[in-house]
C-alpha atoms as a PDB file:
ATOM      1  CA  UNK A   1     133.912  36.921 120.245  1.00  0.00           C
ATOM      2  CA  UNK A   2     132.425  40.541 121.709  1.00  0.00           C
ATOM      3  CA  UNK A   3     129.084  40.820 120.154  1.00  0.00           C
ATOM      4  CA  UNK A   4     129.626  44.699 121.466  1.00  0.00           C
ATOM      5  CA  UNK A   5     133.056  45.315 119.772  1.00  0.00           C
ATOM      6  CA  UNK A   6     133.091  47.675 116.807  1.00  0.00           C
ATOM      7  CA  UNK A   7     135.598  48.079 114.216  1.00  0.00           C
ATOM      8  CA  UNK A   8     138.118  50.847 115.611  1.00  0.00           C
ATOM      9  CA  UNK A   9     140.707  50.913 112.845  1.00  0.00           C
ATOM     10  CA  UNK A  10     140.780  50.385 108.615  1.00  0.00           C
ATOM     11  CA  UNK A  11     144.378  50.573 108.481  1.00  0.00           C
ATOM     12  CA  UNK A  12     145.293  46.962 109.006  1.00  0.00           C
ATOM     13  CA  UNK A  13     143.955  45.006 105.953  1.00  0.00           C
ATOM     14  CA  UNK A  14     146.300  42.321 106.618  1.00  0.00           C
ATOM     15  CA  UNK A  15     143.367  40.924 109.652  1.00  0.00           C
ATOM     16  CA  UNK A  16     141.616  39.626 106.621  1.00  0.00           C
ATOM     17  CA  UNK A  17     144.286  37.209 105.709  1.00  0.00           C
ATOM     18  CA  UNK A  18     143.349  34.065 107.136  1.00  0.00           C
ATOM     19  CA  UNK A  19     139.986  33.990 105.095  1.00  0.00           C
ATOM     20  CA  UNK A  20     141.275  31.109 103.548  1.00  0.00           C
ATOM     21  CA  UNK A  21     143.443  29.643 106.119  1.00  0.00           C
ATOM     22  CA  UNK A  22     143.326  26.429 107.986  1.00  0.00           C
ATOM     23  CA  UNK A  23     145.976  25.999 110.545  1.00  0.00           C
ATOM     24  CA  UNK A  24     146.367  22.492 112.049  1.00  0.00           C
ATOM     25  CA  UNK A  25     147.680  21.344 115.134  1.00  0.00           C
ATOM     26  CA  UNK A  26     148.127  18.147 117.225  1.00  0.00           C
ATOM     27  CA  UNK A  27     144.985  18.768 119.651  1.00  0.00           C
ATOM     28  CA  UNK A  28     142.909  21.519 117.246  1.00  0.00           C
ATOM     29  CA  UNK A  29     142.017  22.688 113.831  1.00  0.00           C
ATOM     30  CA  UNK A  30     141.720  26.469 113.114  1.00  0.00           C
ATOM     31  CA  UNK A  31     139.163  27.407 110.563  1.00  0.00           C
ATOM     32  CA  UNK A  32     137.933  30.473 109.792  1.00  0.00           C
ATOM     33  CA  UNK A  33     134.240  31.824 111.035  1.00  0.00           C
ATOM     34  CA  UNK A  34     132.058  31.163 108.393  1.00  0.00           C
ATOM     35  CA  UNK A  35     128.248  30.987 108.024  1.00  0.00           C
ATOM     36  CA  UNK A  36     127.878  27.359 108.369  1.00  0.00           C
ATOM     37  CA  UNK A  37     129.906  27.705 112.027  1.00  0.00           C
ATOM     38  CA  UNK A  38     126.430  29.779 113.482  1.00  0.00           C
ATOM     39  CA  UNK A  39     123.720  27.768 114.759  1.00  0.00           C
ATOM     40  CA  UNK A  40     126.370  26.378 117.199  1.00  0.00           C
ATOM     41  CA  UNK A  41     128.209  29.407 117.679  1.00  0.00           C
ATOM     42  CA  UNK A  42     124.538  30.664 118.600  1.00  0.00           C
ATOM     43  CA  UNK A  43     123.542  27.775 120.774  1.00  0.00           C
ATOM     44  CA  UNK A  44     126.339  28.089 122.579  1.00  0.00           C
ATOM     45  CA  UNK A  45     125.788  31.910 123.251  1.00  0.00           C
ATOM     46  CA  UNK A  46     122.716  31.090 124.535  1.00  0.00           C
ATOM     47  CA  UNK A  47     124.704  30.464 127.738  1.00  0.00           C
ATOM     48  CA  UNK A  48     124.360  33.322 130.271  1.00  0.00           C
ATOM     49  CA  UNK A  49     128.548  32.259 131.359  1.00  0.00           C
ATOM     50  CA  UNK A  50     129.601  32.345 128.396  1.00  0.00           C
ATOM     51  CA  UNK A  51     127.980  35.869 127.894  1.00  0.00           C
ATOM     52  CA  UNK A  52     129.425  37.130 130.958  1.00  0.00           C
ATOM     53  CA  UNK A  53     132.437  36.262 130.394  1.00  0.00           C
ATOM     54  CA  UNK A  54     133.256  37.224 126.856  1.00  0.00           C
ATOM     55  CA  UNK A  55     131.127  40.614 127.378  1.00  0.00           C
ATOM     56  CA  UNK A  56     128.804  39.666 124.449  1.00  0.00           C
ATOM     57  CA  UNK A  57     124.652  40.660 124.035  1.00  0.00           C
ATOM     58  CA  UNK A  58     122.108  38.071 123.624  1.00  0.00           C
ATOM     59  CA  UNK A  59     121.589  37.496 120.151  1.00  0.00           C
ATOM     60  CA  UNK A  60     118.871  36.160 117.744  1.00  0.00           C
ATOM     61  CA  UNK A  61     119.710  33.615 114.614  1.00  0.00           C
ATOM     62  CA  UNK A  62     119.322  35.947 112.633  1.00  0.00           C
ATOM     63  CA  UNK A  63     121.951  39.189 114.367  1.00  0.00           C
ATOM     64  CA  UNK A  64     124.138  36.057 114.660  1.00  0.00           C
ATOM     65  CA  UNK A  65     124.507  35.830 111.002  1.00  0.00           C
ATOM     66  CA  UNK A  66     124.472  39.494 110.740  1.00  0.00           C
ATOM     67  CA  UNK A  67     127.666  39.333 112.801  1.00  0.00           C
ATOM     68  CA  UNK A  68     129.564  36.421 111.253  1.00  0.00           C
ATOM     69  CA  UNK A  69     129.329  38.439 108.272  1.00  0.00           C
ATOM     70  CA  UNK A  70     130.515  42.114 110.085  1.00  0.00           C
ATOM     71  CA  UNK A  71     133.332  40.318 111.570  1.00  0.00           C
ATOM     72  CA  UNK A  72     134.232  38.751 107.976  1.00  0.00           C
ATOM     73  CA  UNK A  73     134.856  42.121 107.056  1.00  0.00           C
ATOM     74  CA  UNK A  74     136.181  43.997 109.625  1.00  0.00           C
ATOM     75  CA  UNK A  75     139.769  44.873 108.950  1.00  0.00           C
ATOM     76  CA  UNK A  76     141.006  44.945 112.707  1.00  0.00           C
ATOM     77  CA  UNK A  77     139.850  41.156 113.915  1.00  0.00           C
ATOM     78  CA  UNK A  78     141.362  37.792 113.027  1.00  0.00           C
ATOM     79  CA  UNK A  79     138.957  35.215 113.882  1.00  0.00           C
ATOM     80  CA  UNK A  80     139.349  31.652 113.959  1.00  0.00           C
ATOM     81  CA  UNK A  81     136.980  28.432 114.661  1.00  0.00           C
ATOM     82  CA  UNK A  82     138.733  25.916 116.989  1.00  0.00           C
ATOM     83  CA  UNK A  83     137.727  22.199 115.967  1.00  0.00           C
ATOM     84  CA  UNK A  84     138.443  19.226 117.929  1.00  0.00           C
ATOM     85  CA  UNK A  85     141.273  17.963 116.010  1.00  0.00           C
ATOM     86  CA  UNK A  86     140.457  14.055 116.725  1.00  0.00           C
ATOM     87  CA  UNK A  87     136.853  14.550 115.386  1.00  0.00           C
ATOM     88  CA  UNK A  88     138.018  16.478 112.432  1.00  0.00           C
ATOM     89  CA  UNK A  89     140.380  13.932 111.204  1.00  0.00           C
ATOM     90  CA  UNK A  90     137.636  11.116 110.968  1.00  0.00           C
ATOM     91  CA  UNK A  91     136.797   9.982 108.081  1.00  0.00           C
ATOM     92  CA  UNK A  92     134.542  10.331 106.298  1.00  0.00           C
ATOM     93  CA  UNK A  93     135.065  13.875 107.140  1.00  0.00           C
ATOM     94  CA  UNK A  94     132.300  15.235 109.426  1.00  0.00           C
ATOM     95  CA  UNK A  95     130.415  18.521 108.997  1.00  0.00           C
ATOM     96  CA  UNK A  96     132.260  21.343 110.924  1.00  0.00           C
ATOM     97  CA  UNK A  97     129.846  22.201 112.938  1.00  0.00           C
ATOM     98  CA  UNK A  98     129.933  18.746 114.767  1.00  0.00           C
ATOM     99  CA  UNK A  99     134.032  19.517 115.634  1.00  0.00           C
ATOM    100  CA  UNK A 100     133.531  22.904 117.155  1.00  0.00           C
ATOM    101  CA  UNK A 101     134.538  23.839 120.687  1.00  0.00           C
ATOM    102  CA  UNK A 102     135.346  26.996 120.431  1.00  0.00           C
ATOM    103  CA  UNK A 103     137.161  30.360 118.807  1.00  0.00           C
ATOM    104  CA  UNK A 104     140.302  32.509 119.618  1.00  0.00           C
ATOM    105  CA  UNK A 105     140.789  36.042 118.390  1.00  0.00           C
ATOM    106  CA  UNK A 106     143.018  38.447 117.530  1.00  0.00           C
ATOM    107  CA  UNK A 107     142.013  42.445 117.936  1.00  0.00           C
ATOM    108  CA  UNK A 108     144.496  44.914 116.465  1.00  0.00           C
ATOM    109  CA  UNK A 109     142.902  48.069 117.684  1.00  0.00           C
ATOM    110  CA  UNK A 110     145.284  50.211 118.815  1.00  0.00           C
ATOM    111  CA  UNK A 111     146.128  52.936 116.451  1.00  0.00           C
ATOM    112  CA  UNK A 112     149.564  53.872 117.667  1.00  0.00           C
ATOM    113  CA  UNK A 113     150.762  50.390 118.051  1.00  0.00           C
ATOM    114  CA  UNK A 114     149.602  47.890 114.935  1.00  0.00           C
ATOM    115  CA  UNK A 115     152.394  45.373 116.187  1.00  0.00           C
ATOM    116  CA  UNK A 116     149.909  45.035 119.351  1.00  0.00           C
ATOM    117  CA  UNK A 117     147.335  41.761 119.416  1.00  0.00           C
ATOM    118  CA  UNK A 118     144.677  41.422 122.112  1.00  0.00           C
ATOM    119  CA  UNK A 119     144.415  37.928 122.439  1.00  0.00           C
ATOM    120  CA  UNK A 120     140.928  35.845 123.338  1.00  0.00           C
ATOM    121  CA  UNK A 121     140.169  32.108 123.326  1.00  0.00           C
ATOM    122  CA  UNK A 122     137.316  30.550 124.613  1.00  0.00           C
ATOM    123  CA  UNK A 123     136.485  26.849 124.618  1.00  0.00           C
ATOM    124  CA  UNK A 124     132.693  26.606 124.786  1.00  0.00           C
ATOM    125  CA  UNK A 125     132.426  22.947 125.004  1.00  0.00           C
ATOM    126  CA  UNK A 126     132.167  22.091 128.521  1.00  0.00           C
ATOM    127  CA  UNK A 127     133.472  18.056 127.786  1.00  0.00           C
ATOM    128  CA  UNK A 128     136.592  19.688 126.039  1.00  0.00           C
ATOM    129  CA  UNK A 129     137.915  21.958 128.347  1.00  0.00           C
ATOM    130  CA  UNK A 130     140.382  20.915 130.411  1.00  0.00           C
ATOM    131  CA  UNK A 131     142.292  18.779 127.961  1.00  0.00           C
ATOM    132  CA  UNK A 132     144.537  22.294 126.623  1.00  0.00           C
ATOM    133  CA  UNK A 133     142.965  22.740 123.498  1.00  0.00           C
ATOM    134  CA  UNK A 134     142.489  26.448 124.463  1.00  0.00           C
ATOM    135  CA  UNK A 135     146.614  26.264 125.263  1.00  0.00           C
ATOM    136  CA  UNK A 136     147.330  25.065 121.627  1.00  0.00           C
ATOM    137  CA  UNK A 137     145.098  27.420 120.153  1.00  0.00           C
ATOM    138  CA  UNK A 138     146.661  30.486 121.235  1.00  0.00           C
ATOM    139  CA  UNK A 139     149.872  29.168 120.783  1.00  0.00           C
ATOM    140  CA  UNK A 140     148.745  28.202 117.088  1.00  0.00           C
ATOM    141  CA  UNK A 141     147.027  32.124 116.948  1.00  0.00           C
ATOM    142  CA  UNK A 142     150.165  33.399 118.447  1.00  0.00           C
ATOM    143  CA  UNK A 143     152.356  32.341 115.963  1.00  0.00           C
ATOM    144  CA  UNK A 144     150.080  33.231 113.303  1.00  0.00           C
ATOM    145  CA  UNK A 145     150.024  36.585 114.188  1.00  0.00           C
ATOM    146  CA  UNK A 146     153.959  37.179 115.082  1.00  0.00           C
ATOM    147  CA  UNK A 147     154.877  35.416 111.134  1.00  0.00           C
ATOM    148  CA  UNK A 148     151.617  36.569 109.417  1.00  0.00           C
ATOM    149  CA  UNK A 149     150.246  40.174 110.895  1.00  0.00           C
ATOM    150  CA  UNK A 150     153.860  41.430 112.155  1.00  0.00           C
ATOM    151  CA  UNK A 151     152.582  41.524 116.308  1.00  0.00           C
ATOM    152  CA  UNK A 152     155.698  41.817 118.384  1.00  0.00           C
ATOM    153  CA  UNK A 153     153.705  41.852 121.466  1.00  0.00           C
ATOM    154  CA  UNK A 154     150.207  40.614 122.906  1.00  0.00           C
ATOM    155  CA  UNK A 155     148.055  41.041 125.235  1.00  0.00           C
ATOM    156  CA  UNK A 156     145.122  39.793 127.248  1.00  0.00           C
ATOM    157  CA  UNK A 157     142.381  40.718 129.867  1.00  0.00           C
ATOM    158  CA  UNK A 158     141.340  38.335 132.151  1.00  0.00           C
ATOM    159  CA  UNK A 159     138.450  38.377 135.322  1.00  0.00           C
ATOM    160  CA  UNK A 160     140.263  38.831 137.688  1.00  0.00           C
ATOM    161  CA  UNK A 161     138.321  35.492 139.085  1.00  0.00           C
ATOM    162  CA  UNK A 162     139.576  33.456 136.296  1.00  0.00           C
ATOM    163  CA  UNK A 163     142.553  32.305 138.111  1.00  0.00           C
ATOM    164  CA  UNK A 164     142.908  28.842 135.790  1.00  0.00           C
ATOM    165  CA  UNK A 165     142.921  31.301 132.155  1.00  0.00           C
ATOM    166  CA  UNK A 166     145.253  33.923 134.791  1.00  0.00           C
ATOM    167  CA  UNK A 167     147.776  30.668 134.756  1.00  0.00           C
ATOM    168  CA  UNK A 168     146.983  29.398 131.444  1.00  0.00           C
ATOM    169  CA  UNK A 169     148.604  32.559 129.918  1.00  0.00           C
ATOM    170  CA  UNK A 170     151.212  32.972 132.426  1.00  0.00           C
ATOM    171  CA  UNK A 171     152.609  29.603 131.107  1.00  0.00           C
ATOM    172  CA  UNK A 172     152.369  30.893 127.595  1.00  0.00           C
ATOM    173  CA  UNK A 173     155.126  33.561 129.472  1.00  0.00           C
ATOM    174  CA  UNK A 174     152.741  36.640 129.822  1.00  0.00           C
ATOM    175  CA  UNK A 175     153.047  38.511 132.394  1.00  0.00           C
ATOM    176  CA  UNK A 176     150.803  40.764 134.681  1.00  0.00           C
ATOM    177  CA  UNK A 177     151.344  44.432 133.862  1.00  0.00           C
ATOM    178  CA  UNK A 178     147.387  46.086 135.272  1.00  0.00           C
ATOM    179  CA  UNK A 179     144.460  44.857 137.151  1.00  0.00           C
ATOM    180  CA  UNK A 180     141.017  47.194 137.464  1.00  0.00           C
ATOM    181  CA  UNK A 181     138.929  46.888 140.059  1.00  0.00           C
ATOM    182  CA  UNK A 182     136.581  48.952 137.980  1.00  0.00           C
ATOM    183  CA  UNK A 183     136.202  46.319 135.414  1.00  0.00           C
ATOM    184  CA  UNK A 184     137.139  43.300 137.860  1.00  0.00           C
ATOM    185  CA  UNK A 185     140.216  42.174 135.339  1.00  0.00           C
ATOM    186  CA  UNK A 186     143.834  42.135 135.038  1.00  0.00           C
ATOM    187  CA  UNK A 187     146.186  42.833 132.077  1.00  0.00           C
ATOM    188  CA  UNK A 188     148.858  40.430 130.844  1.00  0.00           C
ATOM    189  CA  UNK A 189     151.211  41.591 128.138  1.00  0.00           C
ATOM    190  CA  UNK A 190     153.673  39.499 125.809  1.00  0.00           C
ATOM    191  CA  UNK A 191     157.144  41.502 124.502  1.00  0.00           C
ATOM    192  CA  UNK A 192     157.900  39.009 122.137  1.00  0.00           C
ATOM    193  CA  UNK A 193     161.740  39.339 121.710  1.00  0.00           C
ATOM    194  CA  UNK A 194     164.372  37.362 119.701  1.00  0.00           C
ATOM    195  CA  UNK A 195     163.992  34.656 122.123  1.00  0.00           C
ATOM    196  CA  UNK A 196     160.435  34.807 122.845  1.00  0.00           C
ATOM    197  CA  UNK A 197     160.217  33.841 119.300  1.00  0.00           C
ATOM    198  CA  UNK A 198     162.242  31.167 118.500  1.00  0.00           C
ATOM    199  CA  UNK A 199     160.044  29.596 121.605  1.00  0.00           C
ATOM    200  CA  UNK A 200     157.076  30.532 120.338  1.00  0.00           C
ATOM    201  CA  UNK A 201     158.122  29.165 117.119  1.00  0.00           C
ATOM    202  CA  UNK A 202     159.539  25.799 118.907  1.00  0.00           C
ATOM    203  CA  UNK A 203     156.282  25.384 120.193  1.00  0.00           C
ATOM    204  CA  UNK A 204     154.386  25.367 117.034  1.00  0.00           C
ATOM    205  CA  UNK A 205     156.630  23.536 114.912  1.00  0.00           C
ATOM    206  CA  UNK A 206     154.133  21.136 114.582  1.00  0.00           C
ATOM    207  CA  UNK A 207     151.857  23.161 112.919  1.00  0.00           C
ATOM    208  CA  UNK A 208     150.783  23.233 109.043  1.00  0.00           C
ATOM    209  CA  UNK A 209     149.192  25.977 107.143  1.00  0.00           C
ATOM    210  CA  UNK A 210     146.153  24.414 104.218  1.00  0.00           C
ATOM    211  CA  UNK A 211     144.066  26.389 102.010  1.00  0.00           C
ATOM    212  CA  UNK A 212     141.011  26.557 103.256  1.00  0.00           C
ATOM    213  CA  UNK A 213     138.287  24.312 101.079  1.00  0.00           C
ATOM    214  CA  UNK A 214     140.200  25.206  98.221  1.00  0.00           C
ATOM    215  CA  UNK A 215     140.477  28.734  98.927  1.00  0.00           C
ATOM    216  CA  UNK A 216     136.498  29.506  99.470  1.00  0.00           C
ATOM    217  CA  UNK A 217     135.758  32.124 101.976  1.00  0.00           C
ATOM    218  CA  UNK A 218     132.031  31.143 102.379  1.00  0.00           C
ATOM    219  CA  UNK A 219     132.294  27.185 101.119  1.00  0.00           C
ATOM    220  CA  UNK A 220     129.709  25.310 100.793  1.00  0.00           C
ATOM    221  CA  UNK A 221     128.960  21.631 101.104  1.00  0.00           C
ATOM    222  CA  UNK A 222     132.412  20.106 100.496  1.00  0.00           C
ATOM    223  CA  UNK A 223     132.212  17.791  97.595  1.00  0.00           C
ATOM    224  CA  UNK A 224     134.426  14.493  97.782  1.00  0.00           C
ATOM    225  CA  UNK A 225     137.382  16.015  96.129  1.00  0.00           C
ATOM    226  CA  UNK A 226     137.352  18.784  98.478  1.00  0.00           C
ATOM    227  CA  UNK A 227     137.326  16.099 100.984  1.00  0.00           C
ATOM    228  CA  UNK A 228     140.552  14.548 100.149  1.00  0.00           C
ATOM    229  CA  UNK A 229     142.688  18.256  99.859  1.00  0.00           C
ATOM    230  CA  UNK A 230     143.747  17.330 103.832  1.00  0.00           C
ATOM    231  CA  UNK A 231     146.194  15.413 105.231  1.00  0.00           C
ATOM    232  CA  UNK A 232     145.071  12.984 108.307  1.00  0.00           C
ATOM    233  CA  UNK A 233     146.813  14.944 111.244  1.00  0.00           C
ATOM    234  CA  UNK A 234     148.315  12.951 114.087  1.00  0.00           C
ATOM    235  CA  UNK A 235     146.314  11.817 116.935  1.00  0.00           C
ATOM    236  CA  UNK A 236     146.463  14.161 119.775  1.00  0.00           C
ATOM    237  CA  UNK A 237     148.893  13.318 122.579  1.00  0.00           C
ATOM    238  CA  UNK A 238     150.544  14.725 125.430  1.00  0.00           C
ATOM    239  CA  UNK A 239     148.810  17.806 126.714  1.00  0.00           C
ATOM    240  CA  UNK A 240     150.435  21.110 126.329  1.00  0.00           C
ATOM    241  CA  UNK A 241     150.704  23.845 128.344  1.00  0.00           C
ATOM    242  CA  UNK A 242     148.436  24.883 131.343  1.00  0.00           C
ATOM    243  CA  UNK A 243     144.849  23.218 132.036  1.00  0.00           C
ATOM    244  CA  UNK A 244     142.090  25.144 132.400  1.00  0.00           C
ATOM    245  CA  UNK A 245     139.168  22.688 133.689  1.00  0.00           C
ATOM    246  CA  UNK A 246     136.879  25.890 134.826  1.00  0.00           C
ATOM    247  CA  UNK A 247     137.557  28.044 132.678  1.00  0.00           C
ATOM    248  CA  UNK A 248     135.936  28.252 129.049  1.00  0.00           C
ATOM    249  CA  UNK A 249     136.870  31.968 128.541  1.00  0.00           C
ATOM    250  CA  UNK A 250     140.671  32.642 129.129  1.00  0.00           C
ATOM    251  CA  UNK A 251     140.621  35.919 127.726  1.00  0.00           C
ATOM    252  CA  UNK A 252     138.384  39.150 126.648  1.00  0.00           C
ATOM    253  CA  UNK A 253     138.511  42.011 124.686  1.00  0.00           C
ATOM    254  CA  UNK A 254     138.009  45.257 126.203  1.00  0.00           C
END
């Protein structure tokens, strides 16, 4: 998440959708950013790499909530919380905050082309990177967005340094299309045709769109019978995609 991003469009309404959306996967559990997801979405900010690398300001508690609530609203992001999906599943359920490692976005901010996602995923968690959670996360995002938000093509900007992410995406069958030496990055874009699709969809055939919390946008303290709404997802097995073992950013908005 760029603490420095502003909203750039309020024609795309449809970035609100996943509010209430849980999408689960073998490896990782997207949630949506909600106030209880803070304090460790702060803590982990906290880190001058992490800063660096996703372009964001140093932050107090309190602008941290400030933001979690802008970016709740804004009407060109889609925002999810990555869980650990093997934590998630325990029961009894943990709190949330316990099962982060990191978030993936989706910015739809250019005006002439609203079938156009910039893509971002970061795995803060140093002891979970590696293991391609971040790889099933945009592949979850990705599909989201192509059967969801209409995006026929993606895109993502990498450091130019950040040769595991550079690969990581490459495997997801982006391709290199700019690099700045201004800005130290390169470009990958995503055309996602007929067949890019049915691969895309292939990939994530696994995964299972819930309610989230039984449709609360700001839940609080799940009661037992929210507790039971999930099903207990399969243990995580074979990795997928690219490793990224250096890497906790493999992607950054502009």
């Amino acid at each position: 998440m760029n603490h420095c991003r502003g909203t750039q469009s309020a024609e795309a309404a449809t970035m609100r959708l996943n509010q209430n959306t849980v999408l689960l996967g073998k490896k990782v559990v997207l949630v949506p950013y909600t106030s209880e997801h803070v304090p460790r979405y702060h803590e982990w900010m906290k880190s001058e790499e992490l800063r660096h690398l996703t372009a964001s300001e140093p932050l107090t508690l309190e602008q941290e909530y400030a933001m979690q609530g802008s970016w709740r609203e804004d009407e060109d992001k889609c925002t999810f919380i990555v869980l650990d999906a093997a934590k998630w599943q325990a029961q009894p359920r943990p709190p949330e905050e316990s099962c982060m490692v990191g978030d993936v976005n989706l910015f739809l901010t250019d005006l002439e082309d609203p079938t156009l996602g910039e893509i971002e995923v970061m795995i803060a968690e140093p002891s979970c990177r590696g293991q391609g959670l971040g790889t099933e996360a945009s592949l979850l995002m990705m599909s989201y967005g192509v059967t969801k938000l209409g995006l026929t093509k993606f895109e993502a900007k990498i450091g130019q340094e950040n040769e595991p992410s550079i690969r990581m995406f490459q495997k997801l069958h982006f391709k290199q299309v700019a690099m700045s030496s201004v800005f130290q990055e390169v470009t990958l874009r995503l055309a996602v045709s007929e067949a890019e699709r049915l691969w895309l969809l292939e990939q994530t055939s696994h995964m299972e769109e819930k309610p989230y919390r039984a449709g609360l946008a700001e839940p609080t303290t799940a009661t037992p019978c929210e507790q039971n709404w999930n099903c207990p997802l399969p243990r995580p097995d074979s990795c997928m995609g690219d490793q990224c073992p250096g890497s906790p950013v493999c992607s950054r908005p502009s």
